[in-house]
Protein backbone atom coordinates (compact mmCIF):
# COMPACT_ATOMS: atom_id res chain seq x y z
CA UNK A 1 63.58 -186.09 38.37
CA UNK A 2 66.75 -184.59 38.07
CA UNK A 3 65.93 -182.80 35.05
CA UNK A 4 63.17 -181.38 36.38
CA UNK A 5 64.99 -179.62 38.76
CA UNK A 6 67.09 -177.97 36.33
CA UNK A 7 64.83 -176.93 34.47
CA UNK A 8 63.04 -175.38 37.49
CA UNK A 9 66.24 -173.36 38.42
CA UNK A 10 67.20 -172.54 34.58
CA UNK A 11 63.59 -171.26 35.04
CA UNK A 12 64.01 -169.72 38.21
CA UNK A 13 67.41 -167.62 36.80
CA UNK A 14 64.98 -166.32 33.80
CA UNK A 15 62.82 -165.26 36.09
CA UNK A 16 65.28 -163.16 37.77
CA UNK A 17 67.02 -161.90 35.34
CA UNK A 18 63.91 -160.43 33.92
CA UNK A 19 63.03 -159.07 37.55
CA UNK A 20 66.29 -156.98 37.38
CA UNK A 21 65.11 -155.30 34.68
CA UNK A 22 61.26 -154.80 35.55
CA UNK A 23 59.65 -151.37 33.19
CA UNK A 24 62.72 -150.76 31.18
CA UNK A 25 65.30 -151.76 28.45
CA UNK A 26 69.01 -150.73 27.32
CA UNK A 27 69.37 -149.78 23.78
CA UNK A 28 72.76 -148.46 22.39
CA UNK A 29 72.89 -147.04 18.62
CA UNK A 30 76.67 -146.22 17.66
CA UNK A 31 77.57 -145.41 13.95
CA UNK A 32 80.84 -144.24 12.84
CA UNK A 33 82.02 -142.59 9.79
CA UNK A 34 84.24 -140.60 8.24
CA UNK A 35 86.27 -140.24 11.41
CA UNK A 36 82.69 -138.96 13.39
CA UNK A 37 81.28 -141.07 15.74
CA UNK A 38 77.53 -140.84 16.90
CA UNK A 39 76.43 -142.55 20.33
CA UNK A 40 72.68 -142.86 21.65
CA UNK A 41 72.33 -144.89 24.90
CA UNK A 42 68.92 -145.35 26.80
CA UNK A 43 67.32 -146.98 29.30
CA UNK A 44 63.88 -147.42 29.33
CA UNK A 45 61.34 -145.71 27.74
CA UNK A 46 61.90 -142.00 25.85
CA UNK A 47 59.11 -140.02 24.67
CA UNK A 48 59.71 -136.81 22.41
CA UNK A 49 57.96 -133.19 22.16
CA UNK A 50 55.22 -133.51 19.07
CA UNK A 51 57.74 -130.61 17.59
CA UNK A 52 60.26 -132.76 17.86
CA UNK A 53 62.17 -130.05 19.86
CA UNK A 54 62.50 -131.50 23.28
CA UNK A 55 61.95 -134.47 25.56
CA UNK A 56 58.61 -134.44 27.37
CA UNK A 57 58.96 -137.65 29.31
CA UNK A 58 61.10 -140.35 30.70
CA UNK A 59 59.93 -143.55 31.74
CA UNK A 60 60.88 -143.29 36.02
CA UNK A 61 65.01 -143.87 36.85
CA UNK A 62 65.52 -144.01 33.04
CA UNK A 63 67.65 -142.03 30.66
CA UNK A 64 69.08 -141.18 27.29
CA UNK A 65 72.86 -140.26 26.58
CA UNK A 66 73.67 -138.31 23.00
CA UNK A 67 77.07 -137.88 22.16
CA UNK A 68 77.70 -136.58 18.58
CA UNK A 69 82.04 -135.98 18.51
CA UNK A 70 82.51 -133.68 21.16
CA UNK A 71 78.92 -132.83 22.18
CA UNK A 72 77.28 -135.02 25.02
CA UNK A 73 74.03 -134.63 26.47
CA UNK A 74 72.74 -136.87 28.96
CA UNK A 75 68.55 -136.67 30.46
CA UNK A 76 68.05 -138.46 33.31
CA UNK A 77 64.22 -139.07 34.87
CA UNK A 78 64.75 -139.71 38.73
CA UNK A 79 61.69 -142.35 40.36
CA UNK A 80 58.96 -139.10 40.00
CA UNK A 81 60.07 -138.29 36.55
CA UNK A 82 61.68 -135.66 36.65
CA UNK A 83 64.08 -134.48 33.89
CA UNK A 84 67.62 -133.57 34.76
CA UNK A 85 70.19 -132.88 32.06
CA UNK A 86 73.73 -132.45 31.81
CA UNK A 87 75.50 -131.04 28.97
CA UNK A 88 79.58 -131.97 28.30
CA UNK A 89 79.54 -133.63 31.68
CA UNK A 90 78.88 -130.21 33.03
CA UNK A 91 76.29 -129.96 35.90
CA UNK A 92 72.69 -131.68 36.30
CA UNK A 93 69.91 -128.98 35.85
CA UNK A 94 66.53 -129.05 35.49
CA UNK A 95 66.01 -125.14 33.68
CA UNK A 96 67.81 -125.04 30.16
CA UNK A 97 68.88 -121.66 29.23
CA UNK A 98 67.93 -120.77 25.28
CA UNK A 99 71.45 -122.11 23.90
CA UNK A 100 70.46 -125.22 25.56
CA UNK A 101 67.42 -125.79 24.44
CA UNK A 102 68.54 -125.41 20.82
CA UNK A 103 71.42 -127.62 21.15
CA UNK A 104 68.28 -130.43 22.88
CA UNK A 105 66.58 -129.61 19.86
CA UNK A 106 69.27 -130.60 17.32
CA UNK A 107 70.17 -133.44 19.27
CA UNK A 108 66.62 -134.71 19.44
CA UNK A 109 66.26 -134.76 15.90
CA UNK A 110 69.00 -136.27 14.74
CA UNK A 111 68.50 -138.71 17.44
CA UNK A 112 64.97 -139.05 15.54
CA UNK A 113 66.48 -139.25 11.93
CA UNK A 114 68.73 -142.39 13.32
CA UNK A 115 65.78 -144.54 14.47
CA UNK A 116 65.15 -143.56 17.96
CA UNK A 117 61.58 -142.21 17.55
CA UNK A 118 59.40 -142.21 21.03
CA UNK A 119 60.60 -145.39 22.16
């Protein structure tokens, strides 16, 4: 009988630890070399431009952090997702200006030519 009841509350703590993390996931890809170091964090689910140029969704309260040496960019989708980004811990913004949007560009594919492809 005993054993049954820990296996009901080793159940139970599964349960909630999957609860915490209902509609999303964590994913970190670091690689270093040659002294460079490349970073992609994100939490739940990303979804990329078909020219590969942009980010056209978010999955709600989720986000994706580049950092590439000195260069950081960080997209953030609030509980409506909507896309705020924030470039060299600068400020959030929701309008890129055309410098911007290139840099998003190069960082979105090289974030594609590392493995992180609309997931």
């Amino acid at each position: 009988m005993k054993k049954l009841g820990y296996v009901l509350v080793v159940i139970g703590v599964i349960a909630l630890l999957d609860a915490c993390h209902i509609g999303g996931r964590h994913t970190v890809i670091v690689e270093n070399a040659n002294g460079k170091e490349r970073r992609i964090e994100y939490r739940g689910h990303v979804f990329f431009t078909a020219d590969s140029s942009g980010i056209s969704r978010i999955s709600p309260n989720g986000e994706v952090k580049y950092k590439n040496d000195d260069f950081e960019i960080t997209a953030e989708s609030d509980y409506n997702g909507h896309i705020t980004y924030r470039f060299n811990d600068g400020e959030k913004k929701k309008e890129l200006n055309s410098d911007e949007k290139v840099s998003l560009a190069k960082a979105v594919r090289d974030m594609m030519r590392v493995g992180h492809n609309n997931k």
